[in-house]
Every structure is written in C-alpha cells, then in structure tokens.
PDB file of N, CA and C in Angstrom:
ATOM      1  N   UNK A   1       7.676 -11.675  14.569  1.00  0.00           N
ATOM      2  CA  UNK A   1       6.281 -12.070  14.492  1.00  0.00           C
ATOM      3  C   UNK A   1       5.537 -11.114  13.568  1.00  0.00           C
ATOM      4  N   UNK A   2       4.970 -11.701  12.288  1.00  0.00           N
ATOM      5  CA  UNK A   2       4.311 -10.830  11.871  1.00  0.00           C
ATOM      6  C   UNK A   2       2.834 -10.572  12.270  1.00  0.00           C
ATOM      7  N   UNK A   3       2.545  -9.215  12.033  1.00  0.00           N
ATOM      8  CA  UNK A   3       1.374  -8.447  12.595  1.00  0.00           C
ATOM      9  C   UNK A   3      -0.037  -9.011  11.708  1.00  0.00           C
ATOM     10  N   UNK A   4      -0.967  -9.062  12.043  1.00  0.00           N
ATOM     11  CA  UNK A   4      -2.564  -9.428  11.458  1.00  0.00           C
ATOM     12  C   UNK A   4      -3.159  -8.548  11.339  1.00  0.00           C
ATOM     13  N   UNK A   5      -4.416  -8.863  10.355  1.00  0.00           N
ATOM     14  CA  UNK A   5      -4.931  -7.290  10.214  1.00  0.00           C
ATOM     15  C   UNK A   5      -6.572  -8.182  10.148  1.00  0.00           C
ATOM     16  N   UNK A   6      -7.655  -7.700  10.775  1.00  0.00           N
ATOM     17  CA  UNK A   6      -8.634  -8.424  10.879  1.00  0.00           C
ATOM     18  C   UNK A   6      -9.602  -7.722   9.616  1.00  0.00           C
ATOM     19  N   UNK A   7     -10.049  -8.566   9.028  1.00  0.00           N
ATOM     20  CA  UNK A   7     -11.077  -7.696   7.620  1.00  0.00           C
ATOM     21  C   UNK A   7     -12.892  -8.245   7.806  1.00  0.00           C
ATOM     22  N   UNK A   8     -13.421  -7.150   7.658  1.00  0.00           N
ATOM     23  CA  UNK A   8     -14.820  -7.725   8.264  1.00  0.00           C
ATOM     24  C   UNK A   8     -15.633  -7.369   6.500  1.00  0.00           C
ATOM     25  N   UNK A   9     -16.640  -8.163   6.321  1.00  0.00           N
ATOM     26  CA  UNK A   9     -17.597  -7.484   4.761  1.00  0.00           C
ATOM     27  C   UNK A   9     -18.769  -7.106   5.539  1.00  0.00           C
ATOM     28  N   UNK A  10     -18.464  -6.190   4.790  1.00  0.00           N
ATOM     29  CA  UNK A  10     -19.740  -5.037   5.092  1.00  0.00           C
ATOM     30  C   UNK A  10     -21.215  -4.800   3.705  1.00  0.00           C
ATOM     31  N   UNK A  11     -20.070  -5.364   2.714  1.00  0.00           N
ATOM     32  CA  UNK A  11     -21.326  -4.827   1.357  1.00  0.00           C
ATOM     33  C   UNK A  11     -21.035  -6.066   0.343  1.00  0.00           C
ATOM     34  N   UNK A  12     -22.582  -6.665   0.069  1.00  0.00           N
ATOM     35  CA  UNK A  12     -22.498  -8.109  -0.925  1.00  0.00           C
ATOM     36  C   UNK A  12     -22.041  -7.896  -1.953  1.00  0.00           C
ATOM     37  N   UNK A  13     -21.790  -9.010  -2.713  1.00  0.00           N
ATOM     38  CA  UNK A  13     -20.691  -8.967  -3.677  1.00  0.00           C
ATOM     39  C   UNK A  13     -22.139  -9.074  -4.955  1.00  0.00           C
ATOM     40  N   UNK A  14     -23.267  -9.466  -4.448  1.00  0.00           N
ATOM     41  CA  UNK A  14     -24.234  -9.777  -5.426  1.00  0.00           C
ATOM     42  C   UNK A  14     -24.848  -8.394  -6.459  1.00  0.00           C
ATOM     43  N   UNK A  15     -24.874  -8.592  -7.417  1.00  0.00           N
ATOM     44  CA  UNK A  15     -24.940  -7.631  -8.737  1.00  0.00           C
ATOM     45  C   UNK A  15     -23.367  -6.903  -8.888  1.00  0.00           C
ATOM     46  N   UNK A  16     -22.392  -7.444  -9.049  1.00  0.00           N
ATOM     47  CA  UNK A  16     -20.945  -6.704  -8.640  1.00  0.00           C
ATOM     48  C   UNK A  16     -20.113  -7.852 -10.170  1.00  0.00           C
ATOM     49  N   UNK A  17     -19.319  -6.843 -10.223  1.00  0.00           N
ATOM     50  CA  UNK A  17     -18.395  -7.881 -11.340  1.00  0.00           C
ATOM     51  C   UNK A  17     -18.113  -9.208 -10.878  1.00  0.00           C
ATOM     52  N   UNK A  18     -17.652 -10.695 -11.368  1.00  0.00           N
ATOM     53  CA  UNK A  18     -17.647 -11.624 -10.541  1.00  0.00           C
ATOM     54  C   UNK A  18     -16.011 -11.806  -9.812  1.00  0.00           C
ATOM     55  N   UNK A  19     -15.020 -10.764 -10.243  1.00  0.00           N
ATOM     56  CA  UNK A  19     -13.789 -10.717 -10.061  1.00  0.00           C
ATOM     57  C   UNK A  19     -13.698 -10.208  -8.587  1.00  0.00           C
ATOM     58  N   UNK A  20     -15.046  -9.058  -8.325  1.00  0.00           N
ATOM     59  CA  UNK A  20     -14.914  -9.011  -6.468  1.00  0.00           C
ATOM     60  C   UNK A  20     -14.976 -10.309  -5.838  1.00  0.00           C
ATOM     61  N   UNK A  21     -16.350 -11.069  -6.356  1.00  0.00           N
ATOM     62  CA  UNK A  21     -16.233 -11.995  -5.356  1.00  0.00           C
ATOM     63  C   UNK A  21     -15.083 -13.672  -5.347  1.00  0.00           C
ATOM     64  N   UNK A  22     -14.339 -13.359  -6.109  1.00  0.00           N
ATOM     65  CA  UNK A  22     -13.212 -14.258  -6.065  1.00  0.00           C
ATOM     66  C   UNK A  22     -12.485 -13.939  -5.112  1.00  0.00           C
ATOM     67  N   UNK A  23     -12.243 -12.651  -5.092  1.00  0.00           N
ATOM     68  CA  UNK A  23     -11.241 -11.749  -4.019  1.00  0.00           C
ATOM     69  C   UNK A  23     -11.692 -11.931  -2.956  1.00  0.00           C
ATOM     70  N   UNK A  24     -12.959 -11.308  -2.331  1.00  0.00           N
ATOM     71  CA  UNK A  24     -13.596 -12.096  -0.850  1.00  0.00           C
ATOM     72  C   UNK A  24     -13.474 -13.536  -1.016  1.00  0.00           C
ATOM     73  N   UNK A  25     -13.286 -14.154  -1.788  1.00  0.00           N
ATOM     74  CA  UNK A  25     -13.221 -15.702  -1.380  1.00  0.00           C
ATOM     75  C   UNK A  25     -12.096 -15.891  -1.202  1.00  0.00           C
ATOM     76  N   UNK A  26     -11.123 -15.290  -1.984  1.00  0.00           N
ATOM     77  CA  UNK A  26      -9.704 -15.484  -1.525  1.00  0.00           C
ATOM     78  C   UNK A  26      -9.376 -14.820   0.083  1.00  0.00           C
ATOM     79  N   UNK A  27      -9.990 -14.151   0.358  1.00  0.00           N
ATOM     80  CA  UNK A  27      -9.011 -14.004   1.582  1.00  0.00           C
ATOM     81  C   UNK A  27     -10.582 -14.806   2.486  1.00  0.00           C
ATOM     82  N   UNK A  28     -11.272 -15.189   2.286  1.00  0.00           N
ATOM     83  CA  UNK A  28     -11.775 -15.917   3.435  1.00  0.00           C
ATOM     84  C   UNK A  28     -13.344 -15.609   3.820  1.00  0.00           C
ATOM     85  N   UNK A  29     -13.947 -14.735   3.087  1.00  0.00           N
ATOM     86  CA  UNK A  29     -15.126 -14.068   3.386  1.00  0.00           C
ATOM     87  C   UNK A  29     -15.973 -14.565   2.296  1.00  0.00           C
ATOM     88  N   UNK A  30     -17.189 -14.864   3.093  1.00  0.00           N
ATOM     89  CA  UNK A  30     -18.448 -15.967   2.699  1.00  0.00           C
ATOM     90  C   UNK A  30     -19.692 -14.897   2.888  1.00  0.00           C
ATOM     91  N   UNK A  31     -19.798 -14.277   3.966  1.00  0.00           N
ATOM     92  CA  UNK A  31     -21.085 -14.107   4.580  1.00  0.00           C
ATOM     93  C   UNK A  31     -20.826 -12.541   5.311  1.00  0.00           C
ATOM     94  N   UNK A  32     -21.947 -11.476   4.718  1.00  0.00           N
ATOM     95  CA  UNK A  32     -21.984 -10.254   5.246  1.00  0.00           C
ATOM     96  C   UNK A  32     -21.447 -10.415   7.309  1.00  0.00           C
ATOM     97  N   UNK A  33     -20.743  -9.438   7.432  1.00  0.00           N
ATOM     98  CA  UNK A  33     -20.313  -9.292   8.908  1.00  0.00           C
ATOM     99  C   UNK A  33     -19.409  -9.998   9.321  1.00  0.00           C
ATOM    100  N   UNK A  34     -19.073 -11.470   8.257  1.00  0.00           N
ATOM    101  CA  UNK A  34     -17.996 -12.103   8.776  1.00  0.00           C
ATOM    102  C   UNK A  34     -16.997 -11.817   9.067  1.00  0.00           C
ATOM    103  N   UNK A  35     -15.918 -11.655   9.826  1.00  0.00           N
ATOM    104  CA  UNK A  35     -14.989 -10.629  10.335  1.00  0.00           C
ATOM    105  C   UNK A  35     -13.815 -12.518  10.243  1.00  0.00           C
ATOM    106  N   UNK A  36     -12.611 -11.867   9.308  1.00  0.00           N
ATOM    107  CA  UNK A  36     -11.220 -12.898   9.382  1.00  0.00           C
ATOM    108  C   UNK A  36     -10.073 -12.063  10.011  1.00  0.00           C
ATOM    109  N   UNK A  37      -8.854 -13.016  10.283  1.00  0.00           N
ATOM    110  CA  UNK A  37      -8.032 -12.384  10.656  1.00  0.00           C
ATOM    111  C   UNK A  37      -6.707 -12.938   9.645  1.00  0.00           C
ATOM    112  N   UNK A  38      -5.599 -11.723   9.520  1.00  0.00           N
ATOM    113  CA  UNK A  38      -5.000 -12.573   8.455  1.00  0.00           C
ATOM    114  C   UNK A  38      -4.139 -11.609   8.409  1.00  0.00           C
ATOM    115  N   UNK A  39      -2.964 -12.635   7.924  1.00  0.00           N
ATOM    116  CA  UNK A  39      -1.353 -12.129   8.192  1.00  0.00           C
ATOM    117  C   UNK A  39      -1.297 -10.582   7.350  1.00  0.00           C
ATOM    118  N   UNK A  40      -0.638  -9.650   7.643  1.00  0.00           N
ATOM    119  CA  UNK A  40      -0.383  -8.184   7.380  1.00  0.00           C
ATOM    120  C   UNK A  40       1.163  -8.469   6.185  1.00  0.00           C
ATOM    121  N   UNK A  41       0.652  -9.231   4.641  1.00  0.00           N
ATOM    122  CA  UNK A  41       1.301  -9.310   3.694  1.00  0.00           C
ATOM    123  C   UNK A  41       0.898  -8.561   2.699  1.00  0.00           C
ATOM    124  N   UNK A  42       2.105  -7.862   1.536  1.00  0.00           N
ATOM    125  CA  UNK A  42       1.652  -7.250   0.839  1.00  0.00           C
ATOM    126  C   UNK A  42       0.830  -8.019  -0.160  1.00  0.00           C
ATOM    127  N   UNK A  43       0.541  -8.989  -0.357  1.00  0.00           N
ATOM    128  CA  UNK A  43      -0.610  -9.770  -0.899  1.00  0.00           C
ATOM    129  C   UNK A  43      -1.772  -9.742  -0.674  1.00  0.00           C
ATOM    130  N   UNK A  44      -1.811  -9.810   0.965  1.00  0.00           N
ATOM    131  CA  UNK A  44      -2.882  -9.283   1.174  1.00  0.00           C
ATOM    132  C   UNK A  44      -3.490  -7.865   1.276  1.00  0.00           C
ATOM    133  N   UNK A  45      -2.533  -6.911   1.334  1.00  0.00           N
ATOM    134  CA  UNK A  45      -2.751  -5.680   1.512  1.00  0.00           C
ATOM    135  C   UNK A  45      -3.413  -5.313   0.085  1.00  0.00           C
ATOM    136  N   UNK A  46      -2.705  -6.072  -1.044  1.00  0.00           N
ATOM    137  CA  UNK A  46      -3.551  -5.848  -3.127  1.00  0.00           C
ATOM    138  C   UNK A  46      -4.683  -6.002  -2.667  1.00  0.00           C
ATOM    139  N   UNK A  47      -4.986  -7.418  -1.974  1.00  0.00           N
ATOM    140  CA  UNK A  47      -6.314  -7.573  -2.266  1.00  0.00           C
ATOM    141  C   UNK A  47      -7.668  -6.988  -1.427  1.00  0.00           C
ATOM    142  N   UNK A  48      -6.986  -6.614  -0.588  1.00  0.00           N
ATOM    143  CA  UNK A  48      -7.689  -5.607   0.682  1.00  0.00           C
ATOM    144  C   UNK A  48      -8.087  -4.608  -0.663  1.00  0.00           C
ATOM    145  N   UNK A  49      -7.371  -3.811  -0.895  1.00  0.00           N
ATOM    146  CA  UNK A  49      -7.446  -2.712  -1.822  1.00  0.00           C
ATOM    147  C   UNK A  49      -8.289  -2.655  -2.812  1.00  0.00           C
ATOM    148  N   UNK A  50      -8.571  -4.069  -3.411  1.00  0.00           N
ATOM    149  CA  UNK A  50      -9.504  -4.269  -4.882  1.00  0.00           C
ATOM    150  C   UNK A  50     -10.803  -3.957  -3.870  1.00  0.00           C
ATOM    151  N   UNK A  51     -10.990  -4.471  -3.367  1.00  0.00           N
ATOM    152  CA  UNK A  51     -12.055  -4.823  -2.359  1.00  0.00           C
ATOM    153  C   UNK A  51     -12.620  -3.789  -0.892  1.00  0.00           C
ATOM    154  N   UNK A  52     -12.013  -2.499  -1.269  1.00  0.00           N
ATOM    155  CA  UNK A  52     -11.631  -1.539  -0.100  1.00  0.00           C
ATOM    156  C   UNK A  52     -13.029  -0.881   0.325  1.00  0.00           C
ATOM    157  N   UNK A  53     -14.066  -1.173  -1.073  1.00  0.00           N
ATOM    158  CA  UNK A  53     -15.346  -0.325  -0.876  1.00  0.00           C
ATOM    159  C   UNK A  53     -16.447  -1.493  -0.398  1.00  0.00           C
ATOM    160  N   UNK A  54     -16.195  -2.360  -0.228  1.00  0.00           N
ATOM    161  CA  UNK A  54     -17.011  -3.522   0.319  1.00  0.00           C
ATOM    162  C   UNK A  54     -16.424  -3.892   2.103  1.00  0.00           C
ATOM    163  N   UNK A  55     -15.159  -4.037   2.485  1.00  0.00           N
ATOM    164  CA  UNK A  55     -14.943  -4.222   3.702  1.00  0.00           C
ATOM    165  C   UNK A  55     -14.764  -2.857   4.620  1.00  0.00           C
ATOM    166  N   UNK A  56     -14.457  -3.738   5.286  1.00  0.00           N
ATOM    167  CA  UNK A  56     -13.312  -2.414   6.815  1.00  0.00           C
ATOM    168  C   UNK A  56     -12.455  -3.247   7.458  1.00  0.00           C
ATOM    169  N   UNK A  57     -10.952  -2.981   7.618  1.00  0.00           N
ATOM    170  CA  UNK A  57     -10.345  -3.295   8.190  1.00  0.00           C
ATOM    171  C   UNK A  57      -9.387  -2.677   9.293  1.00  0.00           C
ATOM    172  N   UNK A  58      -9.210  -3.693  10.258  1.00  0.00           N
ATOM    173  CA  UNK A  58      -8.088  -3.027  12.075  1.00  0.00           C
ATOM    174  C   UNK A  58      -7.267  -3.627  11.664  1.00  0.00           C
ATOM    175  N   UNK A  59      -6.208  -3.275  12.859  1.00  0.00           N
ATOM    176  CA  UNK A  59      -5.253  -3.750  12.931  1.00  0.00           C
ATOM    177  C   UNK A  59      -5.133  -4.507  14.025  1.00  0.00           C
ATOM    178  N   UNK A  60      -4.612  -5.156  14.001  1.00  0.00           N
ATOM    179  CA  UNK A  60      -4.543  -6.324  15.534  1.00  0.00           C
ATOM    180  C   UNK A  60      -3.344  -5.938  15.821  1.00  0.00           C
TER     181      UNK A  60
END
C-alpha cells in the first residue's frame, strides 16, 4: 500500500511566475487552505518541491 502525503496552500500563486500556478493545479490546489491528499510518488514529491515555498506538507 502506498503511503499519502496531504499538501495544504498556504501562499497565492497571484503576482508569481505562471509556471507555479500550473503546478498547484496539477496536483489539485485551487483555493488558499485547501488541504489534498495524494499518493507519496516521486512525481509528486518534483512537484511538491517547485512549489515548497507556497505549501506545507504531512505525512499520512
């Protein structure tokens, strides 16, 4: 069973290159505080990373 890792946005993507907010759209994030949950792949772990100064993420 693979493990999840829940990612919440904390900081808008508005005045920001437009390449952040593709990345929050790719993994699922629309709206400050929205908190997703989502499989613990190294795919997702890249894009966690581009994006590391805008979210916070647990581990489930």
């Amino acid at each position: 069973m693979a493990t999840e890792v829940k990612v919440t946005l904390k900081r808008s993507p508005i005045g920001r290159k437009e390449y952040f907010s593709k990345v929050l759209k790719g993994l699922g994030l629309k709206r400050l505080h929205q908190t997703v949950t989502l499989k613990d792949t190294p795919e997702i772990r890249g894009m966690i990373r581009k994006v590391e100064h805008m979210v916070t993420v647990e581990d489930c």
